[in-house]
N, C-alpha and C. Protein backbone atom coordinates (compact mmCIF):
# COMPACT_ATOMS: atom_id res chain seq x y z
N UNK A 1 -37.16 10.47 -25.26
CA UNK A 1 -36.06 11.41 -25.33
C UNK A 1 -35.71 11.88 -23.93
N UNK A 2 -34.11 11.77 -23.68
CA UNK A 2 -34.08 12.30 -22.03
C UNK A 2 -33.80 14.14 -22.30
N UNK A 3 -34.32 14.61 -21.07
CA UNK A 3 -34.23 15.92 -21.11
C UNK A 3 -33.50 16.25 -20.10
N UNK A 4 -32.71 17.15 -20.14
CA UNK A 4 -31.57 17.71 -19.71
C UNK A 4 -31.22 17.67 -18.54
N UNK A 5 -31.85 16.84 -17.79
CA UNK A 5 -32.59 16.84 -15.83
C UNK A 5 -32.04 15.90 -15.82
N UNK A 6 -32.51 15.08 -16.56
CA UNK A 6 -32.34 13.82 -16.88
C UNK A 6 -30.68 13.19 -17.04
N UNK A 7 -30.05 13.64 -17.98
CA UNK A 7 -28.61 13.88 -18.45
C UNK A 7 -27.58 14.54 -17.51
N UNK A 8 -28.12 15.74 -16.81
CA UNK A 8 -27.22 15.97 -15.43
C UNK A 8 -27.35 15.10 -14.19
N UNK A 9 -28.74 14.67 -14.00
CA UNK A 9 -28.41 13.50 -12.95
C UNK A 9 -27.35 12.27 -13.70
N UNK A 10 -27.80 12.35 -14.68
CA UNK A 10 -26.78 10.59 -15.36
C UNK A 10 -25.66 11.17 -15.06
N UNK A 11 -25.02 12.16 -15.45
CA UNK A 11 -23.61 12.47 -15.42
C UNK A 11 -22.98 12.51 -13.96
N UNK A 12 -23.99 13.44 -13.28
CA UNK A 12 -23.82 13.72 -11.31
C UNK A 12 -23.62 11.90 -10.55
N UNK A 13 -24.46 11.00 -11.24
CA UNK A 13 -24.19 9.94 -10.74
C UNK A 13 -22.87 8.98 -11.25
N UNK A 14 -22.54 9.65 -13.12
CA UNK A 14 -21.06 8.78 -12.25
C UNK A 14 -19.98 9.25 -12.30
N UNK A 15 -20.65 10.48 -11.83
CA UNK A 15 -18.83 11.38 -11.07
C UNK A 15 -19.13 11.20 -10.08
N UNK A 16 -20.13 10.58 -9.24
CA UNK A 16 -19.91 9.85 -7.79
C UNK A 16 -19.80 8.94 -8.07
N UNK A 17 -19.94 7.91 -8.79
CA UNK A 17 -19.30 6.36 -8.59
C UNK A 17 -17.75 6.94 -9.02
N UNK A 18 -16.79 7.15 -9.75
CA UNK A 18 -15.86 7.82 -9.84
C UNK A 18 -14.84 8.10 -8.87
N UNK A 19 -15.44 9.47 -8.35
CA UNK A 19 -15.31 9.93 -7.17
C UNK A 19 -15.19 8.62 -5.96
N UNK A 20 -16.30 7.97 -5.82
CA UNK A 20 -15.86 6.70 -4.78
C UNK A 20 -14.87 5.92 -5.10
N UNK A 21 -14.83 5.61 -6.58
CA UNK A 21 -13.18 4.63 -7.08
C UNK A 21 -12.01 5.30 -6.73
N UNK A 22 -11.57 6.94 -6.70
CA UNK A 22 -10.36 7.58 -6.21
C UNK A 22 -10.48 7.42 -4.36
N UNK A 23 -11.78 7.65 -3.88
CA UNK A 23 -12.00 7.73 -2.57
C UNK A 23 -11.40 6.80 -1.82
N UNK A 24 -11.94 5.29 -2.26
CA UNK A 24 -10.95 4.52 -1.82
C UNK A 24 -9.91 3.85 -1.97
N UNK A 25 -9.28 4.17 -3.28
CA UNK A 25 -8.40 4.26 -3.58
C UNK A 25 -7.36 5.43 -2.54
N UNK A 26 -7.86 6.30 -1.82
CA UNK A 26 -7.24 6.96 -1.31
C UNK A 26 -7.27 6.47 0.16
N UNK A 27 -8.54 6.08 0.57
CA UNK A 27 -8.28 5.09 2.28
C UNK A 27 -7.86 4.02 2.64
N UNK A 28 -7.60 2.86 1.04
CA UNK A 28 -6.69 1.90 0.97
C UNK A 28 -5.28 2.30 0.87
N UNK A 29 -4.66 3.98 0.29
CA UNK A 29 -3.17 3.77 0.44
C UNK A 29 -3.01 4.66 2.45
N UNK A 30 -4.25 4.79 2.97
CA UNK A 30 -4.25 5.80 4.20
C UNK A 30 -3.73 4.74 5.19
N UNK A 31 -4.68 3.51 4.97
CA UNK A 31 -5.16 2.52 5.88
C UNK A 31 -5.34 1.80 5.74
N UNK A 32 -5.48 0.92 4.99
CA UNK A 32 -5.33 -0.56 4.06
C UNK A 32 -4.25 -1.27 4.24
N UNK A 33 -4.44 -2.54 4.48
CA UNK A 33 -3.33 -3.46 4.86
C UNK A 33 -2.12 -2.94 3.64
N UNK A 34 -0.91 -3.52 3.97
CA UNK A 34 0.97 -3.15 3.27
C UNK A 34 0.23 -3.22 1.86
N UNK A 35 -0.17 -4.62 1.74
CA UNK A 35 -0.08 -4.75 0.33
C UNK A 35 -1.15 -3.61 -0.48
N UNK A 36 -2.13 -3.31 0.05
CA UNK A 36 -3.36 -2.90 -0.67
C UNK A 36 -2.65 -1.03 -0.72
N UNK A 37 -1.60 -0.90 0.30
CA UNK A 37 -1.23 0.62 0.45
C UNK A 37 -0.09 0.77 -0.91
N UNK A 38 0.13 -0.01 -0.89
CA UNK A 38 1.29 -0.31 -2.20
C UNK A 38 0.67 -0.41 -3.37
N UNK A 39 -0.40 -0.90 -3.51
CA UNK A 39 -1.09 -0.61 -4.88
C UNK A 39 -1.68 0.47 -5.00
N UNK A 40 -2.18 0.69 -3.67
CA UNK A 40 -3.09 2.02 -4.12
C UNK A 40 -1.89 3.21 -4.30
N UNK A 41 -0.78 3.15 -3.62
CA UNK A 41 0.19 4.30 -4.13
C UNK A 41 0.47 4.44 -5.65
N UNK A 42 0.97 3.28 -6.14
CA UNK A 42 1.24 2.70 -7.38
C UNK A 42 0.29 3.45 -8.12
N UNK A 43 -1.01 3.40 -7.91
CA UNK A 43 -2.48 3.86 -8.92
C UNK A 43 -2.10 5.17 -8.69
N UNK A 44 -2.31 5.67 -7.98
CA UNK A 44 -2.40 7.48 -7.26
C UNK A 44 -1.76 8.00 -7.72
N UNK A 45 -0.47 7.78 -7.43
CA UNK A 45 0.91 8.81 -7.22
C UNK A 45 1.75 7.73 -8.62
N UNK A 46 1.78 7.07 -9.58
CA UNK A 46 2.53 6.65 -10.38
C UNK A 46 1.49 6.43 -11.87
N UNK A 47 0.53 5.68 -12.16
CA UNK A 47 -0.12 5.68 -12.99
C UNK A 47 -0.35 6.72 -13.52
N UNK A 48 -0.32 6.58 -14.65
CA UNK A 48 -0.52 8.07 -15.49
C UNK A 48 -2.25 8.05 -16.20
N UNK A 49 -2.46 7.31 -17.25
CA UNK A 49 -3.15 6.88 -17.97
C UNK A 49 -4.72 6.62 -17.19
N UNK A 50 -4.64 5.52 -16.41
CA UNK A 50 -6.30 5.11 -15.76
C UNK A 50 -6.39 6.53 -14.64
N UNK A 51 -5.70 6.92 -13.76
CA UNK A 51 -5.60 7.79 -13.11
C UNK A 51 -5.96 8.97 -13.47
N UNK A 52 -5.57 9.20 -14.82
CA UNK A 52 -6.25 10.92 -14.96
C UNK A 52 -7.37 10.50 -15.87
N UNK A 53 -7.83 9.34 -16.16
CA UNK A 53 -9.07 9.28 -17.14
C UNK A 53 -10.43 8.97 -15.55
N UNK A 54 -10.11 8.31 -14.57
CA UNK A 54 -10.90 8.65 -13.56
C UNK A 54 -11.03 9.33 -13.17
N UNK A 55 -9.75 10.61 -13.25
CA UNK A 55 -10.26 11.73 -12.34
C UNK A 55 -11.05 12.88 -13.11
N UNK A 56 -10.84 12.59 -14.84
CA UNK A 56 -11.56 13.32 -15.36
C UNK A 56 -13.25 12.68 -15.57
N UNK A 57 -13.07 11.71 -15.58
CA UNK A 57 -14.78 11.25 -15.19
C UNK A 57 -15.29 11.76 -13.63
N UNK A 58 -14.31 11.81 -13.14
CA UNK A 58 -14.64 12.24 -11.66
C UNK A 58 -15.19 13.46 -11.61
N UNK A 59 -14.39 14.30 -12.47
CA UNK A 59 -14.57 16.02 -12.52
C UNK A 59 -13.60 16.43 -12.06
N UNK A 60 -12.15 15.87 -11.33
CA UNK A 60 -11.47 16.21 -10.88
C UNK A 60 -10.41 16.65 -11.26
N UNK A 61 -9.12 17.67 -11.24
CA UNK A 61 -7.54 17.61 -11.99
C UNK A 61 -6.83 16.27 -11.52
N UNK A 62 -6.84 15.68 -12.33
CA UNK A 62 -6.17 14.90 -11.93
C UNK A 62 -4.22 15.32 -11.36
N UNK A 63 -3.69 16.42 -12.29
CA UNK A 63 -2.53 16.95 -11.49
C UNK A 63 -2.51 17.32 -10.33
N UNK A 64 -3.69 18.11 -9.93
CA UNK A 64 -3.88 19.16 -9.12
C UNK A 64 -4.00 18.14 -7.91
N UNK A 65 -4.42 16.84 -7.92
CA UNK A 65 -4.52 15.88 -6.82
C UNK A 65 -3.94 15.22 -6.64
N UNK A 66 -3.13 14.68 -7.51
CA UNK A 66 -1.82 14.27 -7.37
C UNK A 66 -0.75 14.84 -6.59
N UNK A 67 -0.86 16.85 -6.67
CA UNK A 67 0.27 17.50 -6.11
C UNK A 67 -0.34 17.06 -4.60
N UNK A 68 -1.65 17.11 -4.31
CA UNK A 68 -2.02 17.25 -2.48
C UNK A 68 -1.77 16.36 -2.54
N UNK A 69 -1.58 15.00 -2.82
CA UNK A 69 -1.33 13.38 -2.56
C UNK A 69 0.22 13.46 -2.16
N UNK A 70 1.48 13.93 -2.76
CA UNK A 70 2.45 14.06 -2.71
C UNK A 70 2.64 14.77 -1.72
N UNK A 71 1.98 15.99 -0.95
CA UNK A 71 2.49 16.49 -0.13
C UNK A 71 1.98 15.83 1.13
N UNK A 72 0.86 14.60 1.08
CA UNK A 72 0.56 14.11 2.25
C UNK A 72 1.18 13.14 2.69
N UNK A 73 2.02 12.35 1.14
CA UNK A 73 2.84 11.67 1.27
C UNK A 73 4.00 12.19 2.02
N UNK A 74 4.65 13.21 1.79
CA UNK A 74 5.43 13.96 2.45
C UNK A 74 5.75 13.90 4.30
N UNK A 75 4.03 14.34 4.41
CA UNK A 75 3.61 14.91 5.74
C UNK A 75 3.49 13.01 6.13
N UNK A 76 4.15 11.71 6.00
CA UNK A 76 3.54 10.55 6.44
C UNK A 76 2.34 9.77 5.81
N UNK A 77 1.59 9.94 5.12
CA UNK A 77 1.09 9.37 4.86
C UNK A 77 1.19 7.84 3.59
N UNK A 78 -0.03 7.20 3.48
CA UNK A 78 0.67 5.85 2.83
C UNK A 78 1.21 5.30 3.74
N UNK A 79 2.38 3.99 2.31
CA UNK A 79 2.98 3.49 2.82
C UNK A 79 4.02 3.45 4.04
N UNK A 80 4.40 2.97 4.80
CA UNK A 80 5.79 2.80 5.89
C UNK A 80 6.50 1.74 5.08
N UNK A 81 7.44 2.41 5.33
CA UNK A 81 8.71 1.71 5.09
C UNK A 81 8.92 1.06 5.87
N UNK A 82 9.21 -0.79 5.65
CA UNK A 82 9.39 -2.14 5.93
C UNK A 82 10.80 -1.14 7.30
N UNK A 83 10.89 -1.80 8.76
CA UNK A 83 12.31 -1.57 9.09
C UNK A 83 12.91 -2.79 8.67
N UNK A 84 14.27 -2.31 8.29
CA UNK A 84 15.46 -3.11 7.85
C UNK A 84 15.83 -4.01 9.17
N UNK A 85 15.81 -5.31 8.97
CA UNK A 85 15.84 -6.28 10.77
C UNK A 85 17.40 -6.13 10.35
N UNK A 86 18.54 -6.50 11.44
CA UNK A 86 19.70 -6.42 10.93
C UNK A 86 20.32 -7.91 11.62
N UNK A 87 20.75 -8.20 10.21
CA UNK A 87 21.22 -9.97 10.17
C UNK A 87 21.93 -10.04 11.43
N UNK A 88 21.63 -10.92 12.62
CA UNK A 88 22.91 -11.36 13.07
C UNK A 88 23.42 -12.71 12.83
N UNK A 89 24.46 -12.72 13.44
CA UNK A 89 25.16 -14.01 12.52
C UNK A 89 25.39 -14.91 14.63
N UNK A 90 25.16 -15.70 14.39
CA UNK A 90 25.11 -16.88 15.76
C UNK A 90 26.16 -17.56 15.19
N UNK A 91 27.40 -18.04 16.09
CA UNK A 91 28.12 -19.03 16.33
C UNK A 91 28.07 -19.82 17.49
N UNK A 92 28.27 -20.28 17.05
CA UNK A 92 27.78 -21.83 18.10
C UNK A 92 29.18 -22.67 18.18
N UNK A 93 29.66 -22.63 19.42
CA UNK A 93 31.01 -23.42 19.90
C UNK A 93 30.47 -24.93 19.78
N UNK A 94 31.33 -26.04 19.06
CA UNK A 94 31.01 -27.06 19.68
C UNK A 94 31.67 -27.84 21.03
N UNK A 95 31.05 -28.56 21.42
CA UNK A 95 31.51 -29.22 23.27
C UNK A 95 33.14 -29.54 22.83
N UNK A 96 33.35 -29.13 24.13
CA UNK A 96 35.54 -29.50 23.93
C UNK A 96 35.29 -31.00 24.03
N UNK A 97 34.34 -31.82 24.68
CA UNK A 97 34.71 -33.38 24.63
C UNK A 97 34.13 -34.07 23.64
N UNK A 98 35.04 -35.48 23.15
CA UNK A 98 34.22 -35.76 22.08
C UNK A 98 32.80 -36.29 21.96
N UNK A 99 32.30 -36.29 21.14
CA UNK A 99 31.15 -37.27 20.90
C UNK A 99 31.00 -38.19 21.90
N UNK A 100 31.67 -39.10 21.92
CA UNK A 100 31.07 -40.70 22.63
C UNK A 100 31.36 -40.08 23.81
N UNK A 101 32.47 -39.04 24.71
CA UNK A 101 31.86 -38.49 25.76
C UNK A 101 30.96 -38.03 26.26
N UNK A 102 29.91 -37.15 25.33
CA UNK A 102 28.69 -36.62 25.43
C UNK A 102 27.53 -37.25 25.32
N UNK A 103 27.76 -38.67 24.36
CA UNK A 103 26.69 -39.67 24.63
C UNK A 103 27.12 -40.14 26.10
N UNK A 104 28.10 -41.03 26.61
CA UNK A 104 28.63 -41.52 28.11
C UNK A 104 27.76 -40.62 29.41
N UNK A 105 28.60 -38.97 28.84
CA UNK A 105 27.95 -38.42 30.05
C UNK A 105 25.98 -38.45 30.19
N UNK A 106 25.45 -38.12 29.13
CA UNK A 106 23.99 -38.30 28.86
C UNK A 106 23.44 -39.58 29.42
N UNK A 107 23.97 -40.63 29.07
CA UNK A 107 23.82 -41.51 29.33
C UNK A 107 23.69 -42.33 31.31
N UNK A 108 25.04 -41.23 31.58
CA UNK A 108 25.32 -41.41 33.39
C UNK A 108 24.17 -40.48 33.86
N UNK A 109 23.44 -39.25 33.47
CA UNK A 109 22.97 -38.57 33.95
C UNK A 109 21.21 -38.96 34.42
């Protein structure tokens, strides 16, 4: 029979494994390559469902961490936004002489 010592360590240990699944979940959307910051936002700040059932295994509100996530998002954090490259468009004149001139001259050179 476990006794009650027993049952708060079981529990204390996996609201730290828990706790480590939001943890880095939170240094992958800090610092984690594009793609891995994009999922981990996705989990954090959009998931409803796995998100507050970890944070209640965690011990945590899951609202209540969500609101500081949003305001760090705010303050920069996460993702960056891709910059927009801006198309240019190249035209290219072709030679005023014809063809078999441009082979001729290639050819004299």
């Amino acid at each position: 029979m476990n006794s009650s010592i027993e049952i708060q360590e079981q529990v204390a240990g996996e609201q730290r494994v828990w706790l480590a699944v939001i943890a880095r979940s939170v240094e992958e959307w800090v610092s984690g390559s594009l793609r891995n910051q994009i999922e981990a936002e996705d989990y954090l700040l959009k998931d409803n469902s796995d998100f507050s059932t970890v944070c209640a295994a965690a011990g945590l509100d899951a609202d209540a961490l969500r609101a500081k996530l949003i305001r760090l998002k705010k303050n920069g954090a996460g993702p960056k936004p891709l910059h927009t490259v801006r198309s240019v468009k190249y035209e290219f004149e072709r030679p005023a002489m014809p063809l078999g001139a441009l082979e001729d001259a290639t050819i004299a050179a």
